[in-house]
C-alpha atoms as a PDB file:
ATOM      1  CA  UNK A   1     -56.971  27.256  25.674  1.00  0.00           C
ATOM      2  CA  UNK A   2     -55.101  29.640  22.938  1.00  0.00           C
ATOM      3  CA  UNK A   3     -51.463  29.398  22.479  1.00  0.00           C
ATOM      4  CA  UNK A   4     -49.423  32.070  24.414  1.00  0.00           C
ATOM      5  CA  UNK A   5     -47.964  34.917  22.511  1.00  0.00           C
ATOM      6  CA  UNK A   6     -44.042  35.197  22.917  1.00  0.00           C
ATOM      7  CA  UNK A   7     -44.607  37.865  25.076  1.00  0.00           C
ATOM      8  CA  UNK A   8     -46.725  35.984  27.500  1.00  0.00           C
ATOM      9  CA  UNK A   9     -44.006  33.310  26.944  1.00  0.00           C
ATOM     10  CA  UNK A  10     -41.865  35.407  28.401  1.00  0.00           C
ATOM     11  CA  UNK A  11     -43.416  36.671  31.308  1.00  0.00           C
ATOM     12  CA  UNK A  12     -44.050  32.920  32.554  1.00  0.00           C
ATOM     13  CA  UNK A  13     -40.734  31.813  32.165  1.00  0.00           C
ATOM     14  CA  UNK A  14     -39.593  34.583  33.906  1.00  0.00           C
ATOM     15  CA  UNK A  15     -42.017  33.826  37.103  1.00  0.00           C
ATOM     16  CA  UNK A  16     -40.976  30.392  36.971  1.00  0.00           C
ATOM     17  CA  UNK A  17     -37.631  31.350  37.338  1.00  0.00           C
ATOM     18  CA  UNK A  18     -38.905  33.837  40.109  1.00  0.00           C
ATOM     19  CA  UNK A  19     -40.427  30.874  41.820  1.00  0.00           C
ATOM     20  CA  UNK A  20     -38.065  28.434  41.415  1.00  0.00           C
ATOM     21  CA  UNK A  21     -35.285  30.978  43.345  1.00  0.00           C
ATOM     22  CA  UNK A  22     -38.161  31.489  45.937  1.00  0.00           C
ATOM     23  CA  UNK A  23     -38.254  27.725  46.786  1.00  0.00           C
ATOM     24  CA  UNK A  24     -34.401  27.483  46.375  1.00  0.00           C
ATOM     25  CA  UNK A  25     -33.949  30.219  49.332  1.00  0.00           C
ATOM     26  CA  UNK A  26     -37.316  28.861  51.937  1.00  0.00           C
ATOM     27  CA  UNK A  27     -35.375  25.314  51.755  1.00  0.00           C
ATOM     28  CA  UNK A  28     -32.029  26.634  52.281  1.00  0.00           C
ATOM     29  CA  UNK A  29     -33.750  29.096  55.197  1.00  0.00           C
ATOM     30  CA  UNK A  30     -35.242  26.155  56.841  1.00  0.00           C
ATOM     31  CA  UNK A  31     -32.545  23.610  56.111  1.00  0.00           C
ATOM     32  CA  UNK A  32     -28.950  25.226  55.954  1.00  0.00           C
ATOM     33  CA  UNK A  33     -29.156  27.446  59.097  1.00  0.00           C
ATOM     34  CA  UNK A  34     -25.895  27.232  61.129  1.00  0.00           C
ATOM     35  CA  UNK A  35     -25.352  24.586  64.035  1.00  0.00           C
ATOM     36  CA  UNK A  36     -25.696  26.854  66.636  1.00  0.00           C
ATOM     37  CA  UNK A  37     -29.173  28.682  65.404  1.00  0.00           C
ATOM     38  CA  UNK A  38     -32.869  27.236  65.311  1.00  0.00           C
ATOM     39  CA  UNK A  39     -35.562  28.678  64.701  1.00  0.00           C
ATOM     40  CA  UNK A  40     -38.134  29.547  67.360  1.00  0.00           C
ATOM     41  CA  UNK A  41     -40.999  26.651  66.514  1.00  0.00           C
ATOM     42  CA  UNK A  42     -43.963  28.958  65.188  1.00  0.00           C
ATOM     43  CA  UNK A  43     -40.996  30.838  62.644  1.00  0.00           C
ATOM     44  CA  UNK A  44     -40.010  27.211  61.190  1.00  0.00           C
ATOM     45  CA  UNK A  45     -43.122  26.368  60.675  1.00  0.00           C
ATOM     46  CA  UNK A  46     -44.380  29.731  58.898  1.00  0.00           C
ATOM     47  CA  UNK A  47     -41.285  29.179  56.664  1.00  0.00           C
ATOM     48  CA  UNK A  48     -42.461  25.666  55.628  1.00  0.00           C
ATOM     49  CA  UNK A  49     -46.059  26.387  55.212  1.00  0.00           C
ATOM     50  CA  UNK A  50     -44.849  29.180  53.064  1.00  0.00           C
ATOM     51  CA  UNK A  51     -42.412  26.627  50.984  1.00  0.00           C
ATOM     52  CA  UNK A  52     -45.361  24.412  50.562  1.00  0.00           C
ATOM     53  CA  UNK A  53     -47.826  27.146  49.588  1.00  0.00           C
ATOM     54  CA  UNK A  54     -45.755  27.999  47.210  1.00  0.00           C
ATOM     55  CA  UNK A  55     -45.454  24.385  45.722  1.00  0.00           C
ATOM     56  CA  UNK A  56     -48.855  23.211  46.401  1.00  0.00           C
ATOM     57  CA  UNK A  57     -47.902  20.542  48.160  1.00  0.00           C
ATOM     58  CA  UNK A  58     -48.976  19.735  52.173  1.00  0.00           C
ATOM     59  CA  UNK A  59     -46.107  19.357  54.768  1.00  0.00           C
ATOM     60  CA  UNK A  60     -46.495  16.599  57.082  1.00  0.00           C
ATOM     61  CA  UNK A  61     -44.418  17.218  60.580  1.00  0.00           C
ATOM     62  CA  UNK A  62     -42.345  14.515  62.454  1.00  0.00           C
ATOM     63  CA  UNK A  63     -41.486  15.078  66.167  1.00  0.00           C
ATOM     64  CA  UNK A  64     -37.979  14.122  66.406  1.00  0.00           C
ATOM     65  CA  UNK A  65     -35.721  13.909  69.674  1.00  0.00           C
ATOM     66  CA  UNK A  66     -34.977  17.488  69.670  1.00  0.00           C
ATOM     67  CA  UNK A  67     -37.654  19.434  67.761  1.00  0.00           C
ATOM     68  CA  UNK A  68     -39.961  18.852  64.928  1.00  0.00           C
ATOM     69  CA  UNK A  69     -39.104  17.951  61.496  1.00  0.00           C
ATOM     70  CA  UNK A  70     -40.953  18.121  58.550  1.00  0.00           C
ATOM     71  CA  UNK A  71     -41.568  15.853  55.174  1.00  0.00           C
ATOM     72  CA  UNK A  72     -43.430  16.693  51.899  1.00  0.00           C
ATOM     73  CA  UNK A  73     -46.616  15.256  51.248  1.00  0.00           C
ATOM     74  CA  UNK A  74     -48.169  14.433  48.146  1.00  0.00           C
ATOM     75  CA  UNK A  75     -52.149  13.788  48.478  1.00  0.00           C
ATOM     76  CA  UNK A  76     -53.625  10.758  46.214  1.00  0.00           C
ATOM     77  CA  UNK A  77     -56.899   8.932  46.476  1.00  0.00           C
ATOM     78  CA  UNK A  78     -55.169   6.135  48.537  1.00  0.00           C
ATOM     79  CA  UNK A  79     -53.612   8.363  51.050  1.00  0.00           C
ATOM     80  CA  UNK A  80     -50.610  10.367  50.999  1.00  0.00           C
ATOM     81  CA  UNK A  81     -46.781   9.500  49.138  1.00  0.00           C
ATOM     82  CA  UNK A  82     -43.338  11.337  50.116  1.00  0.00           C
ATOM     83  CA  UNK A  83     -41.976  13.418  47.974  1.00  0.00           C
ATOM     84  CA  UNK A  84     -38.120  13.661  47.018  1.00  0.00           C
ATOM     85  CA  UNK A  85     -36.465  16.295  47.419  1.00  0.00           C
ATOM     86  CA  UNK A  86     -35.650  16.198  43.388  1.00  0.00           C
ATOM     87  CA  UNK A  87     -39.136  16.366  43.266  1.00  0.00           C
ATOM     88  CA  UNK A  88     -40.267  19.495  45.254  1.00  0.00           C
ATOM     89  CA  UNK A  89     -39.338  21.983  42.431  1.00  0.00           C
ATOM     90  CA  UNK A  90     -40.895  20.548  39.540  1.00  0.00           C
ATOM     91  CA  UNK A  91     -44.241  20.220  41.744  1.00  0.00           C
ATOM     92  CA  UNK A  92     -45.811  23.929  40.104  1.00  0.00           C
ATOM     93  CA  UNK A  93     -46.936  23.692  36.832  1.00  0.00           C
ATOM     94  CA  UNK A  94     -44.640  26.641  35.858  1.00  0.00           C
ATOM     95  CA  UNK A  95     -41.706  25.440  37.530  1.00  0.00           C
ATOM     96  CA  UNK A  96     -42.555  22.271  35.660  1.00  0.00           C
ATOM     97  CA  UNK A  97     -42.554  24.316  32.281  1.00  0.00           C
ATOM     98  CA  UNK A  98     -40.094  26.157  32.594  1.00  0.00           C
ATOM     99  CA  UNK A  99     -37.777  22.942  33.369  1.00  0.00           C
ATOM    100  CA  UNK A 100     -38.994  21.941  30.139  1.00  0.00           C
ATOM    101  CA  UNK A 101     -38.237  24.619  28.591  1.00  0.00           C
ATOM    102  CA  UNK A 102     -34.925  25.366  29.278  1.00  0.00           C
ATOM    103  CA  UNK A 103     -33.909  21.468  29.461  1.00  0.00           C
ATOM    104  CA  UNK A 104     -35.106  21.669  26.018  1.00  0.00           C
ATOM    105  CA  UNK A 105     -33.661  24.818  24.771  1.00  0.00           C
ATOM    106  CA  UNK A 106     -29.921  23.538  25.918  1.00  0.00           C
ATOM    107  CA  UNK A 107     -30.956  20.232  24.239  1.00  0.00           C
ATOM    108  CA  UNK A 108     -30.888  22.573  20.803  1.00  0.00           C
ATOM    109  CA  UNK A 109     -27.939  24.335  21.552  1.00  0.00           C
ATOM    110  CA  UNK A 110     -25.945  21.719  21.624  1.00  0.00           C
ATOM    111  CA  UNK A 111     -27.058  19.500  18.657  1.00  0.00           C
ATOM    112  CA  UNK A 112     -26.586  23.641  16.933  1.00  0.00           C
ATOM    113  CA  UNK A 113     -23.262  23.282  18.292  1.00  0.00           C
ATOM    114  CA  UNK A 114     -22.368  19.737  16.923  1.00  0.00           C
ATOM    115  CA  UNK A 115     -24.148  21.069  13.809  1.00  0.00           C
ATOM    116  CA  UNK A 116     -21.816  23.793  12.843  1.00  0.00           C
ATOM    117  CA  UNK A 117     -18.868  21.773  13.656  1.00  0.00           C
ATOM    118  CA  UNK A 118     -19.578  19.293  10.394  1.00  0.00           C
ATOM    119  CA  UNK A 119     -17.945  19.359   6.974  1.00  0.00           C
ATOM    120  CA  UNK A 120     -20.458  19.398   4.211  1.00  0.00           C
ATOM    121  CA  UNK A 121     -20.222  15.764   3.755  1.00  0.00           C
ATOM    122  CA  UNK A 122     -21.057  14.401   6.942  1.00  0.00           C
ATOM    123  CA  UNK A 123     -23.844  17.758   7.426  1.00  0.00           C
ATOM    124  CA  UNK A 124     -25.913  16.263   4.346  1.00  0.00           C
ATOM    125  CA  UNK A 125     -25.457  12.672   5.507  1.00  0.00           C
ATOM    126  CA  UNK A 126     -26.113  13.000   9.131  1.00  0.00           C
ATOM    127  CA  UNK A 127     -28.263  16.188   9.661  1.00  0.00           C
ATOM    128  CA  UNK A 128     -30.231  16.484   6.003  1.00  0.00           C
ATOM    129  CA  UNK A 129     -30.406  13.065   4.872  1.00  0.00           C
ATOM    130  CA  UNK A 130     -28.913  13.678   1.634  1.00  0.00           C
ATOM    131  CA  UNK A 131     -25.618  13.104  -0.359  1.00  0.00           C
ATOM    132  CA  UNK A 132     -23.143  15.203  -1.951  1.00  0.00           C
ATOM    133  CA  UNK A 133     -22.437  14.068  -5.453  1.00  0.00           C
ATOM    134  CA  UNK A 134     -18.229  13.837  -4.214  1.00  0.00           C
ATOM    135  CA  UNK A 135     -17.334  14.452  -0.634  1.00  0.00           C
ATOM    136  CA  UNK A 136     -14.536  16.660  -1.991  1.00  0.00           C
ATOM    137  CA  UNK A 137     -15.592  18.816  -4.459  1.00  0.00           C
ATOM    138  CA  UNK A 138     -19.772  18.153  -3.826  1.00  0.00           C
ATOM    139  CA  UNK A 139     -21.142  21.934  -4.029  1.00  0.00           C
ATOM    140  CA  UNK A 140     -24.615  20.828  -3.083  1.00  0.00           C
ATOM    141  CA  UNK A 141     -26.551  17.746  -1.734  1.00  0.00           C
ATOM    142  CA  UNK A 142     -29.633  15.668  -3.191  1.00  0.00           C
ATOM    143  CA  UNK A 143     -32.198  13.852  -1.187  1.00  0.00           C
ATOM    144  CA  UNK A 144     -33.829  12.099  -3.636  1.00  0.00           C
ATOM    145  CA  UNK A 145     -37.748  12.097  -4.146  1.00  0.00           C
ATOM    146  CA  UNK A 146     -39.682   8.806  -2.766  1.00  0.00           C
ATOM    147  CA  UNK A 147     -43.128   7.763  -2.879  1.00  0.00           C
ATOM    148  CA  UNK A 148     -44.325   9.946   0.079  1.00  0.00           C
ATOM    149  CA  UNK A 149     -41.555  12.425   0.582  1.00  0.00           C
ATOM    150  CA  UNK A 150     -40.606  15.157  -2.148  1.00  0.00           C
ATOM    151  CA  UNK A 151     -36.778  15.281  -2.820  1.00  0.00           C
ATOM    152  CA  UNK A 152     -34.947  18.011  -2.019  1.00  0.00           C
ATOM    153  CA  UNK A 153     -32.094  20.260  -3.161  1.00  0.00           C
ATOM    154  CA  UNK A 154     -29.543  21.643  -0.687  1.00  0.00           C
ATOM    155  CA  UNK A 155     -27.179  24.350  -2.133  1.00  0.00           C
ATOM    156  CA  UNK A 156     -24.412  25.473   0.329  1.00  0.00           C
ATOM    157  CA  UNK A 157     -24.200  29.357   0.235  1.00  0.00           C
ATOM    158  CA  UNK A 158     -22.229  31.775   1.883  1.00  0.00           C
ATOM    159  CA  UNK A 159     -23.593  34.594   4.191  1.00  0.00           C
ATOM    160  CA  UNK A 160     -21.600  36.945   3.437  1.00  0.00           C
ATOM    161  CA  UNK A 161     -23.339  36.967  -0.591  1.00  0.00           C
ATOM    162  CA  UNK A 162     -26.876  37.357   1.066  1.00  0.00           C
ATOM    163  CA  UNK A 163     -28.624  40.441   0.362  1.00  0.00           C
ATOM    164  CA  UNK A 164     -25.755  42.250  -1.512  1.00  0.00           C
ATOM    165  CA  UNK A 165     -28.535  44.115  -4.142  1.00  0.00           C
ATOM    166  CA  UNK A 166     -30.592  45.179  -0.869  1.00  0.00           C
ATOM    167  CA  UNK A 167     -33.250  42.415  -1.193  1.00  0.00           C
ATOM    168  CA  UNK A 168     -33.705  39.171   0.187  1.00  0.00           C
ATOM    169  CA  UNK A 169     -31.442  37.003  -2.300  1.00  0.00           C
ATOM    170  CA  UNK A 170     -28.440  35.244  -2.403  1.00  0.00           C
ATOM    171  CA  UNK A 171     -25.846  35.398  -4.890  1.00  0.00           C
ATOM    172  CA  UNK A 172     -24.816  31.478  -5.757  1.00  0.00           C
ATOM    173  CA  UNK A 173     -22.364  31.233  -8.446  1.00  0.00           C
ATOM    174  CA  UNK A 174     -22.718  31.755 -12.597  1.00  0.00           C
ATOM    175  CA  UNK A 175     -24.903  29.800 -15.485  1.00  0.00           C
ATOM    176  CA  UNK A 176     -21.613  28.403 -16.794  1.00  0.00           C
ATOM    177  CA  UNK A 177     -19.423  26.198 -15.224  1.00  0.00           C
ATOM    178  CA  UNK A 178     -16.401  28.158 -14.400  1.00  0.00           C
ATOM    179  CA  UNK A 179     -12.508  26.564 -14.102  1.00  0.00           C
ATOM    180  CA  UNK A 180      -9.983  26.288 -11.227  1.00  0.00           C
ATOM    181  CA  UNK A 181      -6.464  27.599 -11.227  1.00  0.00           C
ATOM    182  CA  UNK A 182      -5.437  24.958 -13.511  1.00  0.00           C
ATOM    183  CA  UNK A 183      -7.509  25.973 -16.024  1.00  0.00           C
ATOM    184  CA  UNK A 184     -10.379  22.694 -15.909  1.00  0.00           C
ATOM    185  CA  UNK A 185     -13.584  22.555 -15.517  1.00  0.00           C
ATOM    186  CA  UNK A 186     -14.816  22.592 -11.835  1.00  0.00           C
ATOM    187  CA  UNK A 187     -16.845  19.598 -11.240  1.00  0.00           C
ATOM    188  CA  UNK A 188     -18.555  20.786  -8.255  1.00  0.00           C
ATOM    189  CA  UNK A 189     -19.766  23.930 -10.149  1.00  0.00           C
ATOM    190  CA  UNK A 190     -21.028  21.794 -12.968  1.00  0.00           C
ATOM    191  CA  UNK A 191     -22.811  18.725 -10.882  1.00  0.00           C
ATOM    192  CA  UNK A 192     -24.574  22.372  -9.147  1.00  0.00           C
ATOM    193  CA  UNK A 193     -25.829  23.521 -12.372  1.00  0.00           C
ATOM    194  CA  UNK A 194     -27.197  19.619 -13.131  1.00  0.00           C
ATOM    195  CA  UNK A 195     -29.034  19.601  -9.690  1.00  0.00           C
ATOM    196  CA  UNK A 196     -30.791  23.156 -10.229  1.00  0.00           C
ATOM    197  CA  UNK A 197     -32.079  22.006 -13.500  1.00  0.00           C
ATOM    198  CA  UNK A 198     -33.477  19.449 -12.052  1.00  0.00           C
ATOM    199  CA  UNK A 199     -34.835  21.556  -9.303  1.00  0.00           C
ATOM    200  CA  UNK A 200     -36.254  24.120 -11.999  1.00  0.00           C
ATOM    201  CA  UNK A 201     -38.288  20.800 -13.200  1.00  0.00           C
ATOM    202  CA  UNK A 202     -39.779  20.457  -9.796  1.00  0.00           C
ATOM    203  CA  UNK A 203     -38.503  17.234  -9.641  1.00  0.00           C
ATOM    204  CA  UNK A 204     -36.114  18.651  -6.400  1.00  0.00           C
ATOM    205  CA  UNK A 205     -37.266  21.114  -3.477  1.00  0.00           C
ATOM    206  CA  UNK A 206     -34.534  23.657  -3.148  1.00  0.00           C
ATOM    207  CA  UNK A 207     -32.806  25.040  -0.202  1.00  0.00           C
ATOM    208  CA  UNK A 208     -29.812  27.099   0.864  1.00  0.00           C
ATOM    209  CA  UNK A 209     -27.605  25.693   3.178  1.00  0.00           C
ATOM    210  CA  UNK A 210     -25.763  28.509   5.226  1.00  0.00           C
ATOM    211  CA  UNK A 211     -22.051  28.468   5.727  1.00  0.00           C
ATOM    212  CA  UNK A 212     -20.192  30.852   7.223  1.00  0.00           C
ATOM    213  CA  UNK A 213     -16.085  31.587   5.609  1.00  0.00           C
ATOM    214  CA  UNK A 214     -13.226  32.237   7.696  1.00  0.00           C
ATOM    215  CA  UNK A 215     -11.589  34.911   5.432  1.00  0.00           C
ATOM    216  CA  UNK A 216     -14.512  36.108   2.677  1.00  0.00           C
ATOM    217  CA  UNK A 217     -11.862  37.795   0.590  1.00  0.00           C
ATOM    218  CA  UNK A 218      -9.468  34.710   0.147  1.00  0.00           C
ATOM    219  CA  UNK A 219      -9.997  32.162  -2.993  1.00  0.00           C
ATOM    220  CA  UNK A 220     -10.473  29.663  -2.481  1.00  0.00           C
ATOM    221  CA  UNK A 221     -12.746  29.892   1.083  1.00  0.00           C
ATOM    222  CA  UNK A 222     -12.652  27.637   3.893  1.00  0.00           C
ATOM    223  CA  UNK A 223     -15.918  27.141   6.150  1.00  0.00           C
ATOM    224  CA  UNK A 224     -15.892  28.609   9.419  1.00  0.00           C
ATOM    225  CA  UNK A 225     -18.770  27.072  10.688  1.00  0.00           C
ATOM    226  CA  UNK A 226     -22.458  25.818   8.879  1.00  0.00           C
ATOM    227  CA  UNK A 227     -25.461  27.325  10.205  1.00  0.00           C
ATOM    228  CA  UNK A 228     -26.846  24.145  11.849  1.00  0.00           C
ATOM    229  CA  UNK A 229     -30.337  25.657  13.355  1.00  0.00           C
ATOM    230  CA  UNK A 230     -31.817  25.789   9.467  1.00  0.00           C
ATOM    231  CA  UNK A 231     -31.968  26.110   6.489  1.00  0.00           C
ATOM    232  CA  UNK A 232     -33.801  28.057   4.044  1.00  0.00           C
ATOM    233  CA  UNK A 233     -36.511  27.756   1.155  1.00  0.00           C
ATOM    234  CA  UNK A 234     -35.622  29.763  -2.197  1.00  0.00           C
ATOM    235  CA  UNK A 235     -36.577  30.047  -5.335  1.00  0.00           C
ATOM    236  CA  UNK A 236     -34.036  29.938  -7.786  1.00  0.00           C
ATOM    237  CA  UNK A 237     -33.091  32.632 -11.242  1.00  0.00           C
ATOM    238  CA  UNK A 238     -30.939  33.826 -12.916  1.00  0.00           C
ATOM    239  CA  UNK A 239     -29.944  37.734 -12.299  1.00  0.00           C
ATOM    240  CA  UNK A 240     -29.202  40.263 -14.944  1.00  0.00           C
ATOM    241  CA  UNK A 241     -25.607  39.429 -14.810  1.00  0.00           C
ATOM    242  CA  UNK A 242     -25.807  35.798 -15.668  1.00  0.00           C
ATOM    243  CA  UNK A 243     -25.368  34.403 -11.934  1.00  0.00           C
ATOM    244  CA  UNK A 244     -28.226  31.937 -10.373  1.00  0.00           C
ATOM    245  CA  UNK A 245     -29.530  33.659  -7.517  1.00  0.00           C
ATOM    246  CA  UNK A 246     -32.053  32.393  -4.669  1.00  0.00           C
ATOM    247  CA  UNK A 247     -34.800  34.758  -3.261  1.00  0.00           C
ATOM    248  CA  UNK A 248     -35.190  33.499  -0.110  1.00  0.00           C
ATOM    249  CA  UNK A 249     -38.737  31.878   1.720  1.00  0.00           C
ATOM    250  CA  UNK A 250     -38.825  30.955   4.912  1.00  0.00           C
ATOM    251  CA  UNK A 251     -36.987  28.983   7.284  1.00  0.00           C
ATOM    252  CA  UNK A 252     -37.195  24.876   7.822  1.00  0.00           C
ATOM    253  CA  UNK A 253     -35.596  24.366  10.915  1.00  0.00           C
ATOM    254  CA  UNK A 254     -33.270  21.444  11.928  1.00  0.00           C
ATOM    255  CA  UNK A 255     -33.947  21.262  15.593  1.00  0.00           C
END
C-alpha cells in the first residue's frame, strides 16, 4: 500500500473524528436517556445495531428484569470476549489511527513545550547531546565525532537575523572576535570562531539552533524561548561584509 498524501491524511483524520462523535452520541442515545423515558424495544435495538455497525463489532443482548440489555461482543476463534467500554472506540481502524495520531501529536507538543523552556546549557545537554564550551558565555555546542556517528556543530542564532538580504541565510556574528563593554575579548565569540573552523574541516556537521529574543533591539539579548521542534542544516561563509553567514538546508527535527 502507498503512503497517504497529507491531503488524504487529512481527510481520514477528519472521518475519524466524524466517527468517533457518531459513536459518542448512539451510546449516550441508548445509555443516558432520562429515568422516566425508554425506548420502544425495536428503536433500542436499531440504535445499537447501528452503534455496532459502525464499530464492527456484534452486540450480544441480555434479558434483564425489566427489558433487554445489551453487551459488546468481540468474535475470536474460541468463541466470543466482552468488550470494555474503553474499548468500543478504538475498535475501527480509523478511530484507532486517529487515537494515535493525536495521542501522538500532544506527545510532541509538549516535549516542544519543555523544549523552548531550556537555557542553552541544559538544551545541548539534554535535547542535542552536546556541550557548550562554558555554560555562561558558550555561543555554540559540540557533539563530538565517534566511531559511527559524525560530530556535530550547533550554533545558536537568532530569528530575527534570518533572511535579512532576501535569501535563505542567517546572519551569525563577524570573522573577528569582537569585545564586550569592558573592552575584552568575548570568549564565547572566539570559542564560535574555533568550532566553525573546525566545522569548515568537516571534522563537525553544522547546524543552527533557533532562539527567539525578547527585545531584538536591546544589547545585550535575552532568549525568549528556543525553537525546540528543530533545528537546521547550513552551510557556513563568510558574506561580503566580513560576517559568517549560514545558508540554510533542511530541517532535522527533534521530536
Amino acid at each position: 500500500m502507498s503512503p497517504m498524501t497529507s491531503k488524504e491524511r487529512v481527510a481520514r483524520f477528519r472521518y475519524a473524528k466524524s466517527l468517533e462523535t457518531t459513536v459518542s452520541k448512539l451510546q449516550r442515545l441508548i445509555t443516558e436517556a432520562p429515568s422516566d423515558f425508554q425506548y420502544p424495544p425495536e428503536v433500542e435495538f436499531c440504535l445499537i445495531d447501528m452503534l455496532g455497525g459502525v464499530i464492527g463489532v456484534e452486540a450480544e443482548f441480555i434479558e434483564t428484569e425489566d427489558h433487554l440489555g445489551f453487551r459488546f461482543m468481540l468474535a475470536k476463534e474460541e468463541g466470543f470476549e466482552e468488550i470494555g467500554e474503553e474499548t468500543v472506540l478504538k475498535l475501527s481502524p480509523e478511530i484507532s489511527e486517529y487515537y494515535e495520531w493525536r495521542e501522538n501529536k500532544a506527545s510532541k507538543a509538549a516535549t516542544v513545550k519543555t523544549h523552548q523552556k531550556m537555557n542553552r546549557n541544559a538544551f545541548c545537554e539534554q535535547v542535542l547531546g552536546a556541550q557548550l564550551a562554558n555554560s555562561r558565555w558558550g555561543w555554540v555546542g559540540v557533539k563530538e565525532p565517534t566511531d559511527t556517528e559524525e560530530g556535530e556543530l550547533y550554533i545558536f542564532g537568532w530569528e530575527h537575523n534570518r533572511n535579512r538580504d532576501g535569501e535563505n541565510t542567517l546572519g551569525l556574528f563577524s570573522k573577528e572576535v569582537g569585545f564586550d563593554n569592558n573592552g575584552r575579548r568575548r570568549p564565547g565569540h572566539r570559542d564560535a570562531l574555533e568550532k566553525i573552523e573546525r566545522a569548515q574541516s568537516g571534522e563537525l556537521k553544522p547546524y543552527i539552533v533557533w532562539q527567539t529574543a525578547i527585545d531584538p533591539e536591546a544589547s545585550p539579548r535575552t532568549i525568549e524561548s528556543l525553537n525546540g521542534e528543530f533545528v537546521t542544516a547550513c552551510d557556513l561563509y563568510i558574506d561580503q561584509k566580513g560576517y559568517w553567514t549560514a545558508k540554510l538546508l533542511g530541517n532535522k527535527y527533534l521530536v
